[in-house]
PDB file of N, CA and C in Angstrom:
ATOM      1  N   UNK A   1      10.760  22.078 -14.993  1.00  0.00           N
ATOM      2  CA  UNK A   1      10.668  21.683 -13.601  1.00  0.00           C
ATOM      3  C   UNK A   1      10.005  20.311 -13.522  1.00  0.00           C
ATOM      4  N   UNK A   2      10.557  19.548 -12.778  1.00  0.00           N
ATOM      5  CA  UNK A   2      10.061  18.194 -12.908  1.00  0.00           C
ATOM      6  C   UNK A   2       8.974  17.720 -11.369  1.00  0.00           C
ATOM      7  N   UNK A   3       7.896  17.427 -11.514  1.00  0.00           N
ATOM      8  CA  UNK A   3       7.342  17.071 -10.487  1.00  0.00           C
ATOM      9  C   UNK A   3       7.453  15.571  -9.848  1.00  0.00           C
ATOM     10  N   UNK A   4       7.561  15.260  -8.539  1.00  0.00           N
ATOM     11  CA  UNK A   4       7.384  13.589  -7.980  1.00  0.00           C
ATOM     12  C   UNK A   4       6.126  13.612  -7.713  1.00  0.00           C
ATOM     13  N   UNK A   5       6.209  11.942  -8.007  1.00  0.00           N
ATOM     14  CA  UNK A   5       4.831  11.484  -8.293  1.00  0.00           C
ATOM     15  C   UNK A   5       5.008  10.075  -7.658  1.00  0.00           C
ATOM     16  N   UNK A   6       3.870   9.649  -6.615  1.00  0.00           N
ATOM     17  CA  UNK A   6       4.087   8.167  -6.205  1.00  0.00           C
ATOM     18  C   UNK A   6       2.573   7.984  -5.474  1.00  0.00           C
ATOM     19  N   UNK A   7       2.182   6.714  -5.801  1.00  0.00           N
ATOM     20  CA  UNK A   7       1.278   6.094  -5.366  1.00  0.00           C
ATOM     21  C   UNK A   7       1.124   5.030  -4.352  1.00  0.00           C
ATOM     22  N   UNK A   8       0.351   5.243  -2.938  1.00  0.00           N
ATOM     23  CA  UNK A   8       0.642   4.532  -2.347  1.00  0.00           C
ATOM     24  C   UNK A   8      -1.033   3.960  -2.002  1.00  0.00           C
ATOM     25  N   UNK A   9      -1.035   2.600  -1.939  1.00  0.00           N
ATOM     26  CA  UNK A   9      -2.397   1.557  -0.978  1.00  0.00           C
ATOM     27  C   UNK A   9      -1.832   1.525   0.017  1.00  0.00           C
ATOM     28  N   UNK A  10      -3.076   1.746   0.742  1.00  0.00           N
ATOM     29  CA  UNK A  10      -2.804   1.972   2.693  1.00  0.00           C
ATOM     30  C   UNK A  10      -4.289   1.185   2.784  1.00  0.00           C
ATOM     31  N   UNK A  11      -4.315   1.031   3.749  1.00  0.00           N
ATOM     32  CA  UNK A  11      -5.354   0.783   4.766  1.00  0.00           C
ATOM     33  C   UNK A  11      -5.704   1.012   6.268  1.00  0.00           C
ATOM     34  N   UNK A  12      -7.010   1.585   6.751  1.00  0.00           N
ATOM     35  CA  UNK A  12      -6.804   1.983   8.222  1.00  0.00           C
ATOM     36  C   UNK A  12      -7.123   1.087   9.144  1.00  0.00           C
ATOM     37  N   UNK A  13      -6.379   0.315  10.038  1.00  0.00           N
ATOM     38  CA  UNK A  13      -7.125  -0.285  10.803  1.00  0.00           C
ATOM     39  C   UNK A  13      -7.513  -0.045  12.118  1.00  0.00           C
ATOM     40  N   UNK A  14      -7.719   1.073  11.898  1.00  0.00           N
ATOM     41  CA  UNK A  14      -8.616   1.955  13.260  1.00  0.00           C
ATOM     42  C   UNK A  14     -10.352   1.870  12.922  1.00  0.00           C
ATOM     43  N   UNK A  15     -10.455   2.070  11.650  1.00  0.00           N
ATOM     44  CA  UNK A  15     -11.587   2.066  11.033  1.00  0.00           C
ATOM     45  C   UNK A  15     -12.416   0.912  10.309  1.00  0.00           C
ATOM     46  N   UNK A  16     -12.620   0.008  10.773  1.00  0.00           N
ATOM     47  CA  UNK A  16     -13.009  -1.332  10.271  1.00  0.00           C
ATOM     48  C   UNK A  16     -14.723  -0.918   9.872  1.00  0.00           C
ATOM     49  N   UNK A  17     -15.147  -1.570   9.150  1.00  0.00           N
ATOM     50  CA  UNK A  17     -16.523  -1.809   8.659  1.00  0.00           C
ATOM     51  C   UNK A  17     -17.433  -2.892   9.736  1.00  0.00           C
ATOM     52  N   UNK A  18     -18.369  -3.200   9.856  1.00  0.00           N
ATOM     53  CA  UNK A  18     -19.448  -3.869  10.276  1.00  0.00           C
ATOM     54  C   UNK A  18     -18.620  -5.158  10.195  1.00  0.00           C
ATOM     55  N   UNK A  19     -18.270  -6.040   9.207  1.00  0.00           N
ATOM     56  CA  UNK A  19     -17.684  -6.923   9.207  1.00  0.00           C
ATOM     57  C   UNK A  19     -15.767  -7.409   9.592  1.00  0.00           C
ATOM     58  N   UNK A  20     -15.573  -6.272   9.936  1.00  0.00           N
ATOM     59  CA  UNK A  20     -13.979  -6.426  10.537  1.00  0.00           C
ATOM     60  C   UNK A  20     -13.052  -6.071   9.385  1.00  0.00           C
ATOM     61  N   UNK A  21     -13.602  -5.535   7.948  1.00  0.00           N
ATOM     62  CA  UNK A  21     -12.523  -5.392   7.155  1.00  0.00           C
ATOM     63  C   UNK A  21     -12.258  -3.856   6.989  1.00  0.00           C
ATOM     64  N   UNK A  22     -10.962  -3.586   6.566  1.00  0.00           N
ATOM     65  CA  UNK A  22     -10.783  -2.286   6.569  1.00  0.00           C
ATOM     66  C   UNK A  22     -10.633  -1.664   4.829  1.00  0.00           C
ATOM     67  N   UNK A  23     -11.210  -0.668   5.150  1.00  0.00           N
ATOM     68  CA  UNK A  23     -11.002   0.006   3.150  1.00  0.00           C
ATOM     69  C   UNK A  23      -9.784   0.061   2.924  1.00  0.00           C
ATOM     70  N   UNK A  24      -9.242   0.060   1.690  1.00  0.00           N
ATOM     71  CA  UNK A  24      -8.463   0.110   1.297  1.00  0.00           C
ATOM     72  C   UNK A  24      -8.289   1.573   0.059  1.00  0.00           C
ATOM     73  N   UNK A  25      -7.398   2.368   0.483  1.00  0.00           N
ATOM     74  CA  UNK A  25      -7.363   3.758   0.332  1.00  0.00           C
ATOM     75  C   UNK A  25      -6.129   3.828  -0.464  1.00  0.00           C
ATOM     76  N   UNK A  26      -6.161   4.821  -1.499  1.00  0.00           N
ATOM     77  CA  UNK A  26      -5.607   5.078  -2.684  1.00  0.00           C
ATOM     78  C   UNK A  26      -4.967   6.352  -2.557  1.00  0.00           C
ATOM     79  N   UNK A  27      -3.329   7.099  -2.132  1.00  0.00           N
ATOM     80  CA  UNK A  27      -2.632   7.568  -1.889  1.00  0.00           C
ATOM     81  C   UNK A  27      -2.132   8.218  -2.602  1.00  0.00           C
ATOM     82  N   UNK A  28      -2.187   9.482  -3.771  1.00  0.00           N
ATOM     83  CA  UNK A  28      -1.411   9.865  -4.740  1.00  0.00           C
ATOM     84  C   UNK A  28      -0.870  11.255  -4.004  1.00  0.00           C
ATOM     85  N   UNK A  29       0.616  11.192  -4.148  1.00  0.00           N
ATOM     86  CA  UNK A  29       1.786  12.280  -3.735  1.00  0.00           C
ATOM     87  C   UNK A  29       2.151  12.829  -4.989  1.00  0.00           C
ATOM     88  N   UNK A  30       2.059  14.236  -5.461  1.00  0.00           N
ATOM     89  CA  UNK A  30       2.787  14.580  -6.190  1.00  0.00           C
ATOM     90  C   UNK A  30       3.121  15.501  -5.726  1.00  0.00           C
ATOM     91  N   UNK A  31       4.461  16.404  -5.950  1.00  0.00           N
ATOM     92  CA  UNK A  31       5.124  17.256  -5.683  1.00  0.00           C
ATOM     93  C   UNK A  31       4.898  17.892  -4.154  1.00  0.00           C
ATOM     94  N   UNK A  32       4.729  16.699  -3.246  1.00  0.00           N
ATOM     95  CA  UNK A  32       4.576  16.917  -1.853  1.00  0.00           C
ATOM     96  C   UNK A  32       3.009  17.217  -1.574  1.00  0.00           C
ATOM     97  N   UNK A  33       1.830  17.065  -2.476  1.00  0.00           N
ATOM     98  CA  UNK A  33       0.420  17.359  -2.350  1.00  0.00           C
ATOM     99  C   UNK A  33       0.076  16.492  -2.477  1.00  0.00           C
ATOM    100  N   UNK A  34      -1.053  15.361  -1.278  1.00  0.00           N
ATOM    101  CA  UNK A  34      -1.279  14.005  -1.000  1.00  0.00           C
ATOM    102  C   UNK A  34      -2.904  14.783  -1.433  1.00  0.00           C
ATOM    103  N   UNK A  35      -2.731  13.500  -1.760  1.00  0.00           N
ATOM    104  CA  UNK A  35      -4.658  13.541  -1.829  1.00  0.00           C
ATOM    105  C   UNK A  35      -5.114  11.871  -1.384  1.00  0.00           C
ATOM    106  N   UNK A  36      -6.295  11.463  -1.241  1.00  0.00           N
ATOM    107  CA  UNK A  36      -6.463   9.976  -0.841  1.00  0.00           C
ATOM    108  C   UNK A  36      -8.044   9.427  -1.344  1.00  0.00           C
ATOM    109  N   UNK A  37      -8.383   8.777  -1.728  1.00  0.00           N
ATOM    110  CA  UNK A  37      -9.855   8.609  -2.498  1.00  0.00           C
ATOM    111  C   UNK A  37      -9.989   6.822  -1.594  1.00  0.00           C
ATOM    112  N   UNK A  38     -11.099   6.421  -1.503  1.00  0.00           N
ATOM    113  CA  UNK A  38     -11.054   5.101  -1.448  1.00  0.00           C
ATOM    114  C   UNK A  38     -11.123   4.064  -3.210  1.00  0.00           C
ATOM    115  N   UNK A  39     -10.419   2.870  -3.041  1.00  0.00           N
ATOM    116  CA  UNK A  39     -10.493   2.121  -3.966  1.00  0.00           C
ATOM    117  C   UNK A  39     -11.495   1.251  -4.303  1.00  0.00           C
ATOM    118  N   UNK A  40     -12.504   0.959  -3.152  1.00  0.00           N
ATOM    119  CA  UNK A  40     -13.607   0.370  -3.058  1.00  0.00           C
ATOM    120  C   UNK A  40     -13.581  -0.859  -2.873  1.00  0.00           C
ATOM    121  N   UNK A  41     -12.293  -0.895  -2.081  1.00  0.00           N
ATOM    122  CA  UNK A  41     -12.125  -2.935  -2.050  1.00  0.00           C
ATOM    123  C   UNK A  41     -11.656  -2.619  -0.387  1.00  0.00           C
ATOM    124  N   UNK A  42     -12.700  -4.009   0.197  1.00  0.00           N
ATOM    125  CA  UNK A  42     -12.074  -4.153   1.619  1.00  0.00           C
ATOM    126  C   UNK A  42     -11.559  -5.589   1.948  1.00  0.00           C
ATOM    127  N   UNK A  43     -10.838  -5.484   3.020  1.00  0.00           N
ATOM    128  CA  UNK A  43      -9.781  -6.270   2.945  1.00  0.00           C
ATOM    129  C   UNK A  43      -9.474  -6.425   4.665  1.00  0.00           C
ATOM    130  N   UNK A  44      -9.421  -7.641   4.963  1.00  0.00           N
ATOM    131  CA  UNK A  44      -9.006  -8.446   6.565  1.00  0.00           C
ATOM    132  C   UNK A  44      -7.890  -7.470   6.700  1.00  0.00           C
ATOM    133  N   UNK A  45      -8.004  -6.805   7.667  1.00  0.00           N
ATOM    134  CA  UNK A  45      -6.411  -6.164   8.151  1.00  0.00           C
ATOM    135  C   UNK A  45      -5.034  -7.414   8.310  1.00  0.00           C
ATOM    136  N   UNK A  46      -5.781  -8.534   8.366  1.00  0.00           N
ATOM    137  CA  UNK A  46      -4.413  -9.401   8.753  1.00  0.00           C
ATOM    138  C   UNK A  46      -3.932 -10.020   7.844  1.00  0.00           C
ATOM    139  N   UNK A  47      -4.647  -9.489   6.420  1.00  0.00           N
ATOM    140  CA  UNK A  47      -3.960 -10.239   5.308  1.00  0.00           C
ATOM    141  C   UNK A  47      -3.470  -9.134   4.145  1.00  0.00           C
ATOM    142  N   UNK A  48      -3.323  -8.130   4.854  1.00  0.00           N
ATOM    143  CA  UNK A  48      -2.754  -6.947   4.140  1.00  0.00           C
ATOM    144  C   UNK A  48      -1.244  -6.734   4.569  1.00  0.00           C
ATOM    145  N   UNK A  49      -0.561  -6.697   3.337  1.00  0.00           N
ATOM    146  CA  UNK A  49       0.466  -5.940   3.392  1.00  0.00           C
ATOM    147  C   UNK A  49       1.421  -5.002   3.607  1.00  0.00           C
ATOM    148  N   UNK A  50       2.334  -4.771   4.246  1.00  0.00           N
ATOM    149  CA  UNK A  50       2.856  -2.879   4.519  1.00  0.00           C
ATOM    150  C   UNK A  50       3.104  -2.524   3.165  1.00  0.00           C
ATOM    151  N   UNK A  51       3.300  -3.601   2.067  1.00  0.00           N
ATOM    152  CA  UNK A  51       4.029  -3.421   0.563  1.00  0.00           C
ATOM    153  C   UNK A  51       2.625  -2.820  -0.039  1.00  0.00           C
ATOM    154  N   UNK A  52       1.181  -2.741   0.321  1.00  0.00           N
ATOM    155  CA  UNK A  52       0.702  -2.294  -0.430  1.00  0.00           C
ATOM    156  C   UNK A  52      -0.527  -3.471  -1.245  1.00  0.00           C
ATOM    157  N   UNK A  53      -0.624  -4.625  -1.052  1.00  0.00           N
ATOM    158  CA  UNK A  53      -0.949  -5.413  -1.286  1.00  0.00           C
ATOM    159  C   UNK A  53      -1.722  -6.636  -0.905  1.00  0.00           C
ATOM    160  N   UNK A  54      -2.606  -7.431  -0.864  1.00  0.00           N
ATOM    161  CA  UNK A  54      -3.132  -8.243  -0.684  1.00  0.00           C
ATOM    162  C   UNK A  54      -2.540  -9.684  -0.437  1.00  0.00           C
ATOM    163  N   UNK A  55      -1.917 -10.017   1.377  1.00  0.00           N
ATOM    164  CA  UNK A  55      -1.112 -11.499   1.083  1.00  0.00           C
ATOM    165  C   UNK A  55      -2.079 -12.667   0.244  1.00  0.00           C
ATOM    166  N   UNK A  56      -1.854 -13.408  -0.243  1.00  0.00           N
ATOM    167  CA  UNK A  56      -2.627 -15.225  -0.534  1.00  0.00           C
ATOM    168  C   UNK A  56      -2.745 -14.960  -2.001  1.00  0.00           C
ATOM    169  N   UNK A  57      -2.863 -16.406  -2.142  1.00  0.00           N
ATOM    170  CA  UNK A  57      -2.982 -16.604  -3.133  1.00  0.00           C
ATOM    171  C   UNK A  57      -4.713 -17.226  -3.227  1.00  0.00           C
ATOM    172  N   UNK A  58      -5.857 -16.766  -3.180  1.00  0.00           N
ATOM    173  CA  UNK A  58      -7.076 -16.994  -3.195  1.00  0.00           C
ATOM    174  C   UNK A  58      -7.686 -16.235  -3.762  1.00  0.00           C
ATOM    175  N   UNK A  59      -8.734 -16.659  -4.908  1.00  0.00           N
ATOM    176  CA  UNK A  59      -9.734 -15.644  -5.406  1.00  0.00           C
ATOM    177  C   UNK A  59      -9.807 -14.204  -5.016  1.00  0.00           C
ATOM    178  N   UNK A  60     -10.052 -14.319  -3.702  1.00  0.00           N
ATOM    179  CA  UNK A  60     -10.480 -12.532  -3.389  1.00  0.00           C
ATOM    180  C   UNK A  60      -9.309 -12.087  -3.093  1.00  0.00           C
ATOM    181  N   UNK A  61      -8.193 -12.494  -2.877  1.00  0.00           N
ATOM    182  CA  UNK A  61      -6.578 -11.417  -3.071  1.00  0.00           C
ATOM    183  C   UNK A  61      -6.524 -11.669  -4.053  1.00  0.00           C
ATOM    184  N   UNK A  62      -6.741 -12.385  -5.015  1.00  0.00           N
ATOM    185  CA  UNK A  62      -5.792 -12.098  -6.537  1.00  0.00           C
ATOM    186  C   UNK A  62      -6.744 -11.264  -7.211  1.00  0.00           C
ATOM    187  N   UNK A  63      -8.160 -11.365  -6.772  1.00  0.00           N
ATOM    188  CA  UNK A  63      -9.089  -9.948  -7.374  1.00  0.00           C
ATOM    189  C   UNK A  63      -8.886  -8.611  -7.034  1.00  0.00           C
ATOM    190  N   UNK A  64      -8.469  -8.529  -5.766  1.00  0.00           N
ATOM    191  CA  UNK A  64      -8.342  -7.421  -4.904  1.00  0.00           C
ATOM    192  C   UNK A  64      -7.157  -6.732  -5.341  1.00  0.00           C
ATOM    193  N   UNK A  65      -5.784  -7.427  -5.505  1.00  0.00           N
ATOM    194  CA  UNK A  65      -4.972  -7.435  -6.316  1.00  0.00           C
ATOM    195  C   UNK A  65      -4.727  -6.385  -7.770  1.00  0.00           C
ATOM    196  N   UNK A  66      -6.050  -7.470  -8.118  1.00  0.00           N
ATOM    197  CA  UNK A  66      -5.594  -7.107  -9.865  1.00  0.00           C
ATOM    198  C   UNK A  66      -6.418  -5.399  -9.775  1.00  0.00           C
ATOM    199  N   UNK A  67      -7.692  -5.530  -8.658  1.00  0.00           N
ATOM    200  CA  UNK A  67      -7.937  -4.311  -8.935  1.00  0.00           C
ATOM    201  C   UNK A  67      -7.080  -3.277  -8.711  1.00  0.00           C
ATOM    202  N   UNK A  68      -6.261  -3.013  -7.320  1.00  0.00           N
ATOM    203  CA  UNK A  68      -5.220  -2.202  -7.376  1.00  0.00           C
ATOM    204  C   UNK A  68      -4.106  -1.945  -8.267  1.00  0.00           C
ATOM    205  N   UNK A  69      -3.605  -3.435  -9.087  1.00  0.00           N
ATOM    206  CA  UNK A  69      -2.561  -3.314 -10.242  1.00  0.00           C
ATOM    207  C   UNK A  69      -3.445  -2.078 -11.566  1.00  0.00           C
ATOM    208  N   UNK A  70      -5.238  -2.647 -12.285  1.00  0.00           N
ATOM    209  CA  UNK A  70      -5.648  -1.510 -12.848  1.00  0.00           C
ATOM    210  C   UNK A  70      -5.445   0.368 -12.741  1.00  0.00           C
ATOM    211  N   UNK A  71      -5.836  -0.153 -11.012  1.00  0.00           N
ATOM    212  CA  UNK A  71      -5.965   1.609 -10.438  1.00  0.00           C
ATOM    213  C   UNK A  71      -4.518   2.531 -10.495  1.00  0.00           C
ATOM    214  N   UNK A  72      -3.774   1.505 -10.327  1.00  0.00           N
ATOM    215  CA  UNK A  72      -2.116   2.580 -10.628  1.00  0.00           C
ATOM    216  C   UNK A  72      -2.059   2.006 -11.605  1.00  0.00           C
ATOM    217  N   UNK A  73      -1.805   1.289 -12.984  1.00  0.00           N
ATOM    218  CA  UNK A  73      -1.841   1.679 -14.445  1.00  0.00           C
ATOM    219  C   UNK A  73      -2.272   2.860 -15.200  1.00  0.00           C
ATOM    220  N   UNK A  74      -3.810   3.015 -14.890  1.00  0.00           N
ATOM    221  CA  UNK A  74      -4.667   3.740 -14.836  1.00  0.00           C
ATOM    222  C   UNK A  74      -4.244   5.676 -14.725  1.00  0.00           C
ATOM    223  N   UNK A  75      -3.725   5.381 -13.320  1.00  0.00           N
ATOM    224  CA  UNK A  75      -3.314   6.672 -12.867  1.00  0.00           C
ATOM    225  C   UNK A  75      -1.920   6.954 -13.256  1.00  0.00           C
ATOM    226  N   UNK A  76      -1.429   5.636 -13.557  1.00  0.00           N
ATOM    227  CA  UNK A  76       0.304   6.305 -14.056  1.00  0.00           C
ATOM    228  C   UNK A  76       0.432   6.782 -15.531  1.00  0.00           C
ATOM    229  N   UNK A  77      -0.612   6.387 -16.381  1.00  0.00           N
ATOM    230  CA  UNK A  77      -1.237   6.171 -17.852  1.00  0.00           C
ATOM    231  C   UNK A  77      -1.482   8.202 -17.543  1.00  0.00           C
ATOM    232  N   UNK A  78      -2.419   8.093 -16.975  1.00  0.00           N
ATOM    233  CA  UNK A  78      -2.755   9.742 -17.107  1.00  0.00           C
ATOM    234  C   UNK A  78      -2.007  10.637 -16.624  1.00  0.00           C
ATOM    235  N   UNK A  79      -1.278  10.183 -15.141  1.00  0.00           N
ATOM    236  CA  UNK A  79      -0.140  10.767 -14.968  1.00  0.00           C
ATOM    237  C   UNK A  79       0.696  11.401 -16.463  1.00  0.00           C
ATOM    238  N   UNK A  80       0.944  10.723 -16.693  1.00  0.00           N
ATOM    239  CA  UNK A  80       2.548  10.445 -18.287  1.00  0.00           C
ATOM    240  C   UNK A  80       1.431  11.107 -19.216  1.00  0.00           C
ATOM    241  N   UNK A  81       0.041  11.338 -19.215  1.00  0.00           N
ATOM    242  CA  UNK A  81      -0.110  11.834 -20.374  1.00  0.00           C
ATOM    243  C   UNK A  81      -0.132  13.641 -20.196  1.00  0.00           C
ATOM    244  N   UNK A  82      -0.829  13.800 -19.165  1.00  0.00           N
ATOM    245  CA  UNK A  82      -0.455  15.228 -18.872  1.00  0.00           C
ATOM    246  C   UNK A  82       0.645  15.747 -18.291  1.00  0.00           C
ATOM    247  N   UNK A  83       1.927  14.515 -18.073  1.00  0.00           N
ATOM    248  CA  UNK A  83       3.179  15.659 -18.321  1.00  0.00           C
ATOM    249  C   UNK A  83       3.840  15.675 -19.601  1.00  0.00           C
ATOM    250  N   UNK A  84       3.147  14.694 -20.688  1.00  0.00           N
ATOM    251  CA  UNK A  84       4.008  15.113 -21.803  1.00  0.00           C
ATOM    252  C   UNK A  84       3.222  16.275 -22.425  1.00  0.00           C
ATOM    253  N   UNK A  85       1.708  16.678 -21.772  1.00  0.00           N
ATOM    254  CA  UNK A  85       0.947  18.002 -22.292  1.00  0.00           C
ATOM    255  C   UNK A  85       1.560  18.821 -21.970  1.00  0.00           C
ATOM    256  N   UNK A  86       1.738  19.368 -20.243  1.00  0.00           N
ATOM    257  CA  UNK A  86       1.930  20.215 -19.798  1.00  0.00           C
ATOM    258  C   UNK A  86       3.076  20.170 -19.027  1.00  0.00           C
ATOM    259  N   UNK A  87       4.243  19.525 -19.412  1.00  0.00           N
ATOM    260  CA  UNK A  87       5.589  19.097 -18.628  1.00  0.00           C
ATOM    261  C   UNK A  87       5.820  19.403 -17.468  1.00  0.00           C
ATOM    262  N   UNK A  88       5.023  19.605 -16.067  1.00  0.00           N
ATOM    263  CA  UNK A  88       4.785  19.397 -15.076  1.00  0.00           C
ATOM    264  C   UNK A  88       3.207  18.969 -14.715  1.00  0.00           C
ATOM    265  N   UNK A  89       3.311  18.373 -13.696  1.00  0.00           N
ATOM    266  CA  UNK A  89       1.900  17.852 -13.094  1.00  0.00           C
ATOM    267  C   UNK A  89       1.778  18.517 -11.580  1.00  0.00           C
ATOM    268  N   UNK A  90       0.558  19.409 -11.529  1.00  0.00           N
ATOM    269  CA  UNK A  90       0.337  19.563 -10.275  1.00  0.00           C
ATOM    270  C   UNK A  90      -0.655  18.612  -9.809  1.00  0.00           C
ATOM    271  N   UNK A  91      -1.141  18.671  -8.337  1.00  0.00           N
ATOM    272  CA  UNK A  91      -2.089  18.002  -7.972  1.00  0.00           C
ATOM    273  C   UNK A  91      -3.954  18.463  -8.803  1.00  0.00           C
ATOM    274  N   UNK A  92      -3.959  19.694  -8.560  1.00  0.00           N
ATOM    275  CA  UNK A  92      -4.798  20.309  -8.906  1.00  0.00           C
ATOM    276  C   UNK A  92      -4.813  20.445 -10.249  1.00  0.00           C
ATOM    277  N   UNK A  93      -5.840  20.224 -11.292  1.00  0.00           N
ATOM    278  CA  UNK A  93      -5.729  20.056 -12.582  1.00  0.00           C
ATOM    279  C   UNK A  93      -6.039  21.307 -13.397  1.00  0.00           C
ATOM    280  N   UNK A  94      -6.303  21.427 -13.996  1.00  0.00           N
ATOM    281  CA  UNK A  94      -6.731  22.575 -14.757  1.00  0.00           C
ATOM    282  C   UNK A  94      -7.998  22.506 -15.676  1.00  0.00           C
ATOM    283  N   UNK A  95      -8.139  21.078 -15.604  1.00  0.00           N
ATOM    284  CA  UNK A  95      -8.676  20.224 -16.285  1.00  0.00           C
ATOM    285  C   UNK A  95     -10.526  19.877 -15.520  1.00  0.00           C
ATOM    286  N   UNK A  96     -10.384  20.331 -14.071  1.00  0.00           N
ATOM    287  CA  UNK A  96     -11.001  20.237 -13.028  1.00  0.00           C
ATOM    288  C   UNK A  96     -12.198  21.133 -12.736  1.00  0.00           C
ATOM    289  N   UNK A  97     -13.217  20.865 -12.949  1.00  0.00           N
ATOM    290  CA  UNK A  97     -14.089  22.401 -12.645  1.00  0.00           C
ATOM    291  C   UNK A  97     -13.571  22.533 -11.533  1.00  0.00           C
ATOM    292  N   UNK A  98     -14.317  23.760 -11.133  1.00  0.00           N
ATOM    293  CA  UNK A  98     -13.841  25.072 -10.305  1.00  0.00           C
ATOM    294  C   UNK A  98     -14.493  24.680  -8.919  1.00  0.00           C
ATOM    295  N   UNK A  99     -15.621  23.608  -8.843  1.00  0.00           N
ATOM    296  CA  UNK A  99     -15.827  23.112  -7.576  1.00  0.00           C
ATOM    297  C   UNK A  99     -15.497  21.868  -7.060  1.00  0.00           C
ATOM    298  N   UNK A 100     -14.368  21.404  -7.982  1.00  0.00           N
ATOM    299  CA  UNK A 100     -14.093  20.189  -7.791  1.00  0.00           C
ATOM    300  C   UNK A 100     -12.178  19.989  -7.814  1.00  0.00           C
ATOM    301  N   UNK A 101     -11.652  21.496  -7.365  1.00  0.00           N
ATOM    302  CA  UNK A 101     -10.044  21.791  -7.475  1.00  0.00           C
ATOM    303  C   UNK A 101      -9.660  20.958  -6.412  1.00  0.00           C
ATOM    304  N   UNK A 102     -10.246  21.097  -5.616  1.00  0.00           N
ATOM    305  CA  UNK A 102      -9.375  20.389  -4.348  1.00  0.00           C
ATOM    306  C   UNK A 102      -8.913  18.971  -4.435  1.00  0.00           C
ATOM    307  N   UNK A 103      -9.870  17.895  -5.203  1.00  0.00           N
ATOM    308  CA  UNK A 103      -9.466  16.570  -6.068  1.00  0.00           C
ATOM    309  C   UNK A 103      -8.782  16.512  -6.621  1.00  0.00           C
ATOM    310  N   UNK A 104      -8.894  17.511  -7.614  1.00  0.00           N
ATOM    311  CA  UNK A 104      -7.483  17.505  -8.853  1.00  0.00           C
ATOM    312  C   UNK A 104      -7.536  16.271  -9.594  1.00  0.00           C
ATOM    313  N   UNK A 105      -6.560  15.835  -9.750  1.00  0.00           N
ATOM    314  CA  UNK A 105      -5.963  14.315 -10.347  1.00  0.00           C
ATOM    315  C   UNK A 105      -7.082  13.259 -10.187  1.00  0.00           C
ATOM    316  N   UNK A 106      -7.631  13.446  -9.566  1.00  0.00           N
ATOM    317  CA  UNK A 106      -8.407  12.380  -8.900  1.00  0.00           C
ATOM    318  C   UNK A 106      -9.705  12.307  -9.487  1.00  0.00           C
ATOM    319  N   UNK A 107     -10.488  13.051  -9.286  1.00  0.00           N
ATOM    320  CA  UNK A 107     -11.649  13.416  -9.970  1.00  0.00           C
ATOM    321  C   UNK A 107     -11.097  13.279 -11.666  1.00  0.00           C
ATOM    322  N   UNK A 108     -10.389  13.565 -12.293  1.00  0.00           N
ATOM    323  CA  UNK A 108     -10.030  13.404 -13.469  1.00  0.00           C
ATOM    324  C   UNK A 108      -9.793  12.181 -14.214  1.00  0.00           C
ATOM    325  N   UNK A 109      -8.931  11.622 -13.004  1.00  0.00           N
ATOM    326  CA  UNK A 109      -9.012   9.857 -13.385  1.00  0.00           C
ATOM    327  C   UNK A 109     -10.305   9.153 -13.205  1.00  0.00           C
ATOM    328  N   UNK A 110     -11.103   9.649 -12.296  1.00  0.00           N
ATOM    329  CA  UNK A 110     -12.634   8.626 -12.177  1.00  0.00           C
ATOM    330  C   UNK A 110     -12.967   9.538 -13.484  1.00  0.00           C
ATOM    331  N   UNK A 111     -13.105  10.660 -14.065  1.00  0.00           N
ATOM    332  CA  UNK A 111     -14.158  10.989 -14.786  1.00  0.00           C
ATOM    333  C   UNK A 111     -13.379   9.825 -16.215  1.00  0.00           C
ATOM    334  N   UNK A 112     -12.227   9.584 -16.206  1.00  0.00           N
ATOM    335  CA  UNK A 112     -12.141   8.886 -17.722  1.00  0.00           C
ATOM    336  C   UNK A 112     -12.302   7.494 -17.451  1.00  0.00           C
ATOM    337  N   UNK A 113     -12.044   7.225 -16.081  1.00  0.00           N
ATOM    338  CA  UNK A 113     -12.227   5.263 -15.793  1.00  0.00           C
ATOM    339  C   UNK A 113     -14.287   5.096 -16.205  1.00  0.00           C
ATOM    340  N   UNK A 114     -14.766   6.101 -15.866  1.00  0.00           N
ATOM    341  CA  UNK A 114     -16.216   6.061 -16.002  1.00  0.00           C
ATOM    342  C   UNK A 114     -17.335   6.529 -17.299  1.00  0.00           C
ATOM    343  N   UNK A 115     -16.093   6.677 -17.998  1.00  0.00           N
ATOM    344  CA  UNK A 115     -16.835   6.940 -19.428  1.00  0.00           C
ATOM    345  C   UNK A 115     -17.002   5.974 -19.970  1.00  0.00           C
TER     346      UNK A 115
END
């Protein structure tokens, strides 16, 4: 059985920070189970993308950038490694303590980006 898998950067701009920028939020869909973490980068609502991305070409978009290009490497890297373990991927890991199921995937990828 094959699971879908897609990653999407969003941002809310209902929710701005003290300074007018909005977080930028990290979207993983698999097999119709969304989960959403923040990425820790904020960003002018008016120089964000619907594609997902940071417009300009200036220091803090091409940083902002590269950090989102890491964060889905990252997650597509572990993605591909636990379906060639367990040839489907749920959201929820197995991998996950028992108070931390509802993350799934997520919690799993910070625990190896942070080792």
């Amino acid at each position: 059985m094959k699971s879908t898998y897609r990653i999407l950067f969003l941002i809310r701009k209902r929710d701005l920070n003290k300074e007018g920028l909005a977080n930028v939020m990290v979207r993983i869909t698999i097999s119709g189970e969304q989960a959403e973490f923040s990425a820790k980068e904020f960003v002018k609502p008016e120089m964000w993308s619907p594609l997902g991305k940071v417009i300009g070409r200036t220091k803090e978009a091409q940083k902002i950038n590269d950090s989102l290009d890491k964060i889905k490497i990252a997650l597509d890297s572990h993605y591909k490694a636990i379906l060639e373990r367990e040839d489907y991927v749920h959201l929820i890991n197995y991998e996950t303590p028992i108070w931390a199921k509802r993350f799934g995937i997520i919690l799993y990828y910070l625990s190896m980006i942070l080792k």
